[in-house]
C-alpha atoms as a PDB file:
ATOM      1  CA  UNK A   1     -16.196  22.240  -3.750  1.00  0.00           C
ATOM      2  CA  UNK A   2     -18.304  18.373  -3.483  1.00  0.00           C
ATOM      3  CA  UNK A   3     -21.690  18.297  -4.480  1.00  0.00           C
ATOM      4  CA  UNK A   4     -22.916  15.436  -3.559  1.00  0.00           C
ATOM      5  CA  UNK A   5     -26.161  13.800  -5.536  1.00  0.00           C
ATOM      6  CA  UNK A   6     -27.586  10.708  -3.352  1.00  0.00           C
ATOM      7  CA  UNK A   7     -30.623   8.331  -4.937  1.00  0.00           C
ATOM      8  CA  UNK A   8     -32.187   6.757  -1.981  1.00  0.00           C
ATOM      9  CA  UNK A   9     -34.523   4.737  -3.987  1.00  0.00           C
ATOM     10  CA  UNK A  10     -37.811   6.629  -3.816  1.00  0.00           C
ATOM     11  CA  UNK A  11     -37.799   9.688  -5.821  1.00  0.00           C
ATOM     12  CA  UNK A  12     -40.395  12.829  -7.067  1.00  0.00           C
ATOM     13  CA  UNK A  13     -40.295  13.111 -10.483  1.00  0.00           C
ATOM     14  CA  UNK A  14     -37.479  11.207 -11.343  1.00  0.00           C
ATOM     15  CA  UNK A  15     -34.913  13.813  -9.857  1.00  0.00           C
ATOM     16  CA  UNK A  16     -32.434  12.375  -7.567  1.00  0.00           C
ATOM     17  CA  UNK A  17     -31.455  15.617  -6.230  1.00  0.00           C
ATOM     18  CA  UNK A  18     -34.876  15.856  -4.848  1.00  0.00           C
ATOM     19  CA  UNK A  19     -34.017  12.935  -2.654  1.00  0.00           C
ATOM     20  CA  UNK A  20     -32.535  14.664  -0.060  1.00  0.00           C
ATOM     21  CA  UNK A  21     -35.310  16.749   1.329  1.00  0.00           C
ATOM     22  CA  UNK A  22     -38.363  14.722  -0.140  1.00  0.00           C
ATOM     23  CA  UNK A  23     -40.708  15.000   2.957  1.00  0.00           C
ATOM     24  CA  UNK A  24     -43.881  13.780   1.095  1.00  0.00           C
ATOM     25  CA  UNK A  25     -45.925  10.741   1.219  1.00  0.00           C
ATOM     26  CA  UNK A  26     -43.938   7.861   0.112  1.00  0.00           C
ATOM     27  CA  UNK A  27     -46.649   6.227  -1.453  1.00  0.00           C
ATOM     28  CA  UNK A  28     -46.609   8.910  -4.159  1.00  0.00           C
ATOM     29  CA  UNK A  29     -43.137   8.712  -4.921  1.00  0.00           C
ATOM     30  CA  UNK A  30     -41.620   6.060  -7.515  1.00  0.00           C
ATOM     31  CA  UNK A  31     -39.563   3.267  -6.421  1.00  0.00           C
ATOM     32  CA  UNK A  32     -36.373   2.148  -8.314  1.00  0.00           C
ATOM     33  CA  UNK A  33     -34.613  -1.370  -8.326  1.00  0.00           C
ATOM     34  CA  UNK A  34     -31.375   0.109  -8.705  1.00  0.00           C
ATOM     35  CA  UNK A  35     -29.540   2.921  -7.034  1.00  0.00           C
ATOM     36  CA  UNK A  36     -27.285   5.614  -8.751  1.00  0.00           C
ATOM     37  CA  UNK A  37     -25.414   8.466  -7.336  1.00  0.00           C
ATOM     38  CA  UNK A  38     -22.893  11.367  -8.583  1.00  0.00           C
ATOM     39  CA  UNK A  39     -20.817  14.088  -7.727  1.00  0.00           C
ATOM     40  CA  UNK A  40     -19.007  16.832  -9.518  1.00  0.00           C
ATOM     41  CA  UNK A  41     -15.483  18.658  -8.969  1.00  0.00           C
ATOM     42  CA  UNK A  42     -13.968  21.192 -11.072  1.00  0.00           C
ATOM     43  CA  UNK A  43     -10.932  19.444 -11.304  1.00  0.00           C
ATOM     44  CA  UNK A  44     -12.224  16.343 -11.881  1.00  0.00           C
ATOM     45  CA  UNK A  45     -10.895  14.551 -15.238  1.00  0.00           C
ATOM     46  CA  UNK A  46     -12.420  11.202 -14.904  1.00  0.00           C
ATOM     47  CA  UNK A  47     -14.329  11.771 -18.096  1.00  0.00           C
ATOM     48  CA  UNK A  48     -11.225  12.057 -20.057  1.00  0.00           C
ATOM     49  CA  UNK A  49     -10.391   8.381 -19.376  1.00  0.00           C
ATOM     50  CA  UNK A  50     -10.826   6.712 -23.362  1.00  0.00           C
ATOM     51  CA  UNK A  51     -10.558   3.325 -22.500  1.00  0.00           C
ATOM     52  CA  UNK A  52     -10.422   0.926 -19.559  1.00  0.00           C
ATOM     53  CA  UNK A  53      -8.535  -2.946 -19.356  1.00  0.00           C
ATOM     54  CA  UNK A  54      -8.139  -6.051 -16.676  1.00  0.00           C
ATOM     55  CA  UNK A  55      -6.962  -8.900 -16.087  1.00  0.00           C
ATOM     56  CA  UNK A  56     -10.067 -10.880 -15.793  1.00  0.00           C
ATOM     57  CA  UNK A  57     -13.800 -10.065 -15.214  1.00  0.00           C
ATOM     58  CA  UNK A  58     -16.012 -11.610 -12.587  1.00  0.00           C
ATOM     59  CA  UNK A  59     -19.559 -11.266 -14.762  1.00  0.00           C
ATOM     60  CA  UNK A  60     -20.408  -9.602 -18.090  1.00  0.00           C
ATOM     61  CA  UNK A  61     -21.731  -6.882 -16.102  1.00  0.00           C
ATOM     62  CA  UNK A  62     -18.654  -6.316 -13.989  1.00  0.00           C
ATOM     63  CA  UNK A  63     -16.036  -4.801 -16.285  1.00  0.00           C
ATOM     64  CA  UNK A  64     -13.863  -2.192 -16.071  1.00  0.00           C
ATOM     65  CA  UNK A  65     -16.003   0.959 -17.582  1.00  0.00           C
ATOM     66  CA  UNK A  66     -17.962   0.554 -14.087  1.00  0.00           C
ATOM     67  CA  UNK A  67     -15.168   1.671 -12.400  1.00  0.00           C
ATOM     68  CA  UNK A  68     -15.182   5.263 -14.034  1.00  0.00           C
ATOM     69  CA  UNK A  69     -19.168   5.277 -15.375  1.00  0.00           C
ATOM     70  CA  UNK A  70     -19.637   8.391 -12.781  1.00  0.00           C
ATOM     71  CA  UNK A  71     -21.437   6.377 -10.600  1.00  0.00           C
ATOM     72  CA  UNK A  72     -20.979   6.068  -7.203  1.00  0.00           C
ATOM     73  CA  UNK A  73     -23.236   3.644  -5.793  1.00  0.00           C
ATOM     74  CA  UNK A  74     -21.390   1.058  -4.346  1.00  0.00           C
ATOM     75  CA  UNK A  75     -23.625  -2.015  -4.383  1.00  0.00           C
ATOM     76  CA  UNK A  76     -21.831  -4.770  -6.338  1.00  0.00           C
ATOM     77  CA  UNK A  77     -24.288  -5.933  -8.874  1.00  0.00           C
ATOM     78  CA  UNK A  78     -23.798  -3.325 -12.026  1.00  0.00           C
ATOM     79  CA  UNK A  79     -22.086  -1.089 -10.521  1.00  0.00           C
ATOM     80  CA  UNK A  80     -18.710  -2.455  -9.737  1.00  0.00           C
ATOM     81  CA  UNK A  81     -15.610  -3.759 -11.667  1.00  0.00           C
ATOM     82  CA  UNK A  82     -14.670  -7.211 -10.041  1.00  0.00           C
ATOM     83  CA  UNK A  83     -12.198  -9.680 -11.252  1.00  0.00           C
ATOM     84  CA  UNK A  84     -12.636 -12.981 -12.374  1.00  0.00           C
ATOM     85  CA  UNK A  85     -11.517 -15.143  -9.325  1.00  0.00           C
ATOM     86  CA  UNK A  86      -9.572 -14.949  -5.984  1.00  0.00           C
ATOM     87  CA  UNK A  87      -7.127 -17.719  -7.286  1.00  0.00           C
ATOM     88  CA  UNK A  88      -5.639 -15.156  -9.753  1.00  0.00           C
ATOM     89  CA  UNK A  89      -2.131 -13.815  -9.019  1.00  0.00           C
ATOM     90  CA  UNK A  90      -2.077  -9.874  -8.958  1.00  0.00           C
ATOM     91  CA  UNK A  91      -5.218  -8.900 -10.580  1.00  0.00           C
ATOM     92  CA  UNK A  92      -5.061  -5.540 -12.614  1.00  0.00           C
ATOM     93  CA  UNK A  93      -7.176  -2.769 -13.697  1.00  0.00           C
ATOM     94  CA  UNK A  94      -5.780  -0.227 -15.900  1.00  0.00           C
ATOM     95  CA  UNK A  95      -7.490   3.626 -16.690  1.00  0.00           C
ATOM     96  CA  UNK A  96      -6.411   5.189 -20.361  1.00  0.00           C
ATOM     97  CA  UNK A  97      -6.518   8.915 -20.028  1.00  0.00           C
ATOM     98  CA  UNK A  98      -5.956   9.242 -23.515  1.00  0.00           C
ATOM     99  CA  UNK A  99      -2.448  11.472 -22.969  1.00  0.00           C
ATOM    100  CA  UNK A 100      -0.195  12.315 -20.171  1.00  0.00           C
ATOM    101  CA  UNK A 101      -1.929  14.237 -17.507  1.00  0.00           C
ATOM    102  CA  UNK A 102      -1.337  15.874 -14.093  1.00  0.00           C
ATOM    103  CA  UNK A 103      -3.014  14.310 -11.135  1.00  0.00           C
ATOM    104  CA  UNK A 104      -2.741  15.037  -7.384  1.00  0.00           C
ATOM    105  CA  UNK A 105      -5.657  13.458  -6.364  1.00  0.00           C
ATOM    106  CA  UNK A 106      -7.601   9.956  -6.420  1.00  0.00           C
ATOM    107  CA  UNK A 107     -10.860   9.666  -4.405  1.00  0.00           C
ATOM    108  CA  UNK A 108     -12.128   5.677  -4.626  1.00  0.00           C
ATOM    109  CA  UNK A 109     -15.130   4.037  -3.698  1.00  0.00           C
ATOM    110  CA  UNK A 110     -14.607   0.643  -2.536  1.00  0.00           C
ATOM    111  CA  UNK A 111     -17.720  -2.434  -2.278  1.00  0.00           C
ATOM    112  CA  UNK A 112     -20.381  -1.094   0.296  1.00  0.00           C
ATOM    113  CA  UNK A 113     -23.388  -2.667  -0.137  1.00  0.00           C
ATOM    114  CA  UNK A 114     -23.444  -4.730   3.839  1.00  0.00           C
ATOM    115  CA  UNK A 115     -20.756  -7.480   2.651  1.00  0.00           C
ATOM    116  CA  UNK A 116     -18.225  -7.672   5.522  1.00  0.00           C
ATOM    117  CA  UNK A 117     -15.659  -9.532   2.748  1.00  0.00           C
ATOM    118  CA  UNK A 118     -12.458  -7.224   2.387  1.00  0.00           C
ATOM    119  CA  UNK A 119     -12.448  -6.978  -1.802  1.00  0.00           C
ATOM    120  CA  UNK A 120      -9.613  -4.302  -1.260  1.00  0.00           C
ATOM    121  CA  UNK A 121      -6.357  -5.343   0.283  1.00  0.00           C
ATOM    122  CA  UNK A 122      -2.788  -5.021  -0.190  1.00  0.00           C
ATOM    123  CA  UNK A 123      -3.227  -2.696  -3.578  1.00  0.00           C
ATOM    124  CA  UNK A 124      -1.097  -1.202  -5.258  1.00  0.00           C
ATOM    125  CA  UNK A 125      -2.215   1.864  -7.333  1.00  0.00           C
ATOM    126  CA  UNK A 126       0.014   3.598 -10.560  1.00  0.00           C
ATOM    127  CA  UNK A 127       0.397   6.098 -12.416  1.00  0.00           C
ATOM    128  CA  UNK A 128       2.356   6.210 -15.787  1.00  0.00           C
ATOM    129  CA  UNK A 129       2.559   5.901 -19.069  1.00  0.00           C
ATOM    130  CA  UNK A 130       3.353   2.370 -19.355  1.00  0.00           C
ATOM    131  CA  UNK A 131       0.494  -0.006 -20.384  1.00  0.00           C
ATOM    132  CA  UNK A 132       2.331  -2.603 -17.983  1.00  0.00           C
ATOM    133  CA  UNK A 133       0.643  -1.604 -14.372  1.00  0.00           C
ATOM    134  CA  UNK A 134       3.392  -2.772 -11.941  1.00  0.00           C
ATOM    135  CA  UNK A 135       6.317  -0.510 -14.129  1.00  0.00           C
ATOM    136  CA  UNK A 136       4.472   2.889 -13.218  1.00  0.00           C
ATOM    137  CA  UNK A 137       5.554   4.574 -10.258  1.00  0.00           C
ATOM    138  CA  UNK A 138       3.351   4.452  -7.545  1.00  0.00           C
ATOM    139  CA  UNK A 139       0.553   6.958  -6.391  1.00  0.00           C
ATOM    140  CA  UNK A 140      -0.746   5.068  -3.637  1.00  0.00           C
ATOM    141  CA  UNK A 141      -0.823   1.832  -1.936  1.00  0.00           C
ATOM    142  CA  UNK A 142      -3.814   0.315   0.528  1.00  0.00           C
ATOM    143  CA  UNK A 143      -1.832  -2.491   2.768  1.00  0.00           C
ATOM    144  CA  UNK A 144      -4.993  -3.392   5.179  1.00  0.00           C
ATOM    145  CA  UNK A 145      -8.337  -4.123   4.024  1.00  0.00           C
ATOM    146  CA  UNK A 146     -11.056  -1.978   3.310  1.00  0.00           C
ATOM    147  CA  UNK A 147     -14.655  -2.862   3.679  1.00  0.00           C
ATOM    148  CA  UNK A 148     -16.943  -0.142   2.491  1.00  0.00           C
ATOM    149  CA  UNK A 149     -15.231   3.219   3.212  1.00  0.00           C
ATOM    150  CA  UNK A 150     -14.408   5.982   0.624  1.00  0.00           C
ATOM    151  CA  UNK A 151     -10.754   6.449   0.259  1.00  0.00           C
ATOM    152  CA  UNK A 152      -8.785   9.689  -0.579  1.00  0.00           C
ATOM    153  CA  UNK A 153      -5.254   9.967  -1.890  1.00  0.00           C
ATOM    154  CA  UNK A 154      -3.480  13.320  -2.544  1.00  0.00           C
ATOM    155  CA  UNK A 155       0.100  13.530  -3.071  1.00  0.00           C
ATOM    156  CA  UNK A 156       2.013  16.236  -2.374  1.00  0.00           C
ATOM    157  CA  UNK A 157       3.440  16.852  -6.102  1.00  0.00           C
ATOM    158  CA  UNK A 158       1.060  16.092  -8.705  1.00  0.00           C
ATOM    159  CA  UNK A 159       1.942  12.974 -11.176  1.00  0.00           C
ATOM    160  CA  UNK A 160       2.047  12.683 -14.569  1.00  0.00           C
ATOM    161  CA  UNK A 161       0.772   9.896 -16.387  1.00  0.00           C
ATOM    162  CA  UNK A 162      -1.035   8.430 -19.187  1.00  0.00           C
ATOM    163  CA  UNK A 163      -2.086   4.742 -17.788  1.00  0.00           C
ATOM    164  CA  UNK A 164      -3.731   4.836 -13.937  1.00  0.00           C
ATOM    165  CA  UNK A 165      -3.426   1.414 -12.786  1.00  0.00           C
ATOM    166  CA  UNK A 166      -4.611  -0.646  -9.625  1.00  0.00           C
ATOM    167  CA  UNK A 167      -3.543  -4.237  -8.854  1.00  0.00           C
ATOM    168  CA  UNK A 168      -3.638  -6.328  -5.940  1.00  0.00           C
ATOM    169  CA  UNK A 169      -0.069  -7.732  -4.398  1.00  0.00           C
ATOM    170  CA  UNK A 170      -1.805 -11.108  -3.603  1.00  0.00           C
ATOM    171  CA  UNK A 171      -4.238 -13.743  -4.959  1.00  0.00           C
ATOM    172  CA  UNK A 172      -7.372 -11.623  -4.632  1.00  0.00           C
ATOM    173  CA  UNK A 173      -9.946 -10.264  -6.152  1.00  0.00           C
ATOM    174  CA  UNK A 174     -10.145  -6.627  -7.258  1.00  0.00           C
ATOM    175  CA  UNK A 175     -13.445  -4.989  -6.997  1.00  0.00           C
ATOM    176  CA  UNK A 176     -13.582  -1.210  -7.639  1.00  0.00           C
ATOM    177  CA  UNK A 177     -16.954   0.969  -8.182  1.00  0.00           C
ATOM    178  CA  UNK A 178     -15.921   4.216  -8.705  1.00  0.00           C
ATOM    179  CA  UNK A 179     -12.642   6.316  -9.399  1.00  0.00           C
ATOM    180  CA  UNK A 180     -12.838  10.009  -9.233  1.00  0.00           C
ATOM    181  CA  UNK A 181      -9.609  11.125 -10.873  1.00  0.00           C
ATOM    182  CA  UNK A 182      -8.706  14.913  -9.953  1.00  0.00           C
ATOM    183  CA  UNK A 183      -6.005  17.050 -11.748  1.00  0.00           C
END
């Protein structure tokens, strides 16, 4: 079962959650610069991930812990792992779960804050438990690009795996905002 939390930017007493149904004067509600949103599944392991590495970072406040903070708001600007530069050949992002573990299901969240710029094509995602990305055997792969819309992977047999790893089969940049990682 998906509960899904949305911040809309004005809120009643700080609570997100009243968001949703907030039909009061919007002049008496508090307005936030940035936007953050949530979700919860029971099977949902994403917290168990101890560590995250890349290849490169775009901005000090694009690295890899955005991509499993438990925030799903998808605007790019502290929110979002992003890699360094378009010129760099496969760039990788790499998810420590700490031990092998069973997973049958990835739900990602792609850039979607209005930019019309694919920042997700021709991926490649893995799941392992070598630290070298491209060795894992694959859980998914995204050939065409994406532009803003949630994407949902289940295999048929869950995989076991230590290392979850995404990386791009071309020169371009890798921007991921959230990874939901389900067992």
């Amino acid at each position: 079962m998906y509960l899904w939390w949305s911040c809309r930017k004005r809120v009643l007493h700080l609570q997100c959650f009243g968001t949703q149904n907030w039909k009061g004067d919007p002049d008496s509600s508090v307005t936030f610069d940035i936007c953050y949103s949530t979700w919860y599944h029971s099977g949902d392991i994403t917290h168990l991930v101890s560590s995250t590495a890349y290849s490169t970072t775009y901005e000090s406040y694009t690295t890899g812990d955005k991509a499993v903070d438990g925030f799903s708001c998808r605007a790019f600007h502290h929110h979002c792992f992003h890699s360094d530069t378009s010129d760099e050949a496969e760039p990788w992002w790499r998810a420590d779960l700490g031990t092998p573990r069973s997973v049958s299901r990835l739900l990602v969240f792609p850039r979607n804050d209005g930019s019309d710029v694919t920042h997700f094509s021709n991926v490649v995602i893995t799941l392992g438990n070598s630290t070298i990305t491209g060795h894992n055997p694959t859980f998914a792969t995204i050939d065409s690009g994406v532009t803003g819309q949630m994407m949902d992977f289940i295999v048929k047999t869950p995989m076991i795996g230590r290392y979850l790893g995404f990386y791009t089969r071309e020169e371009l940049y890798l921007l991921i905002c959230e990874v939901k990682i389900i067992s």
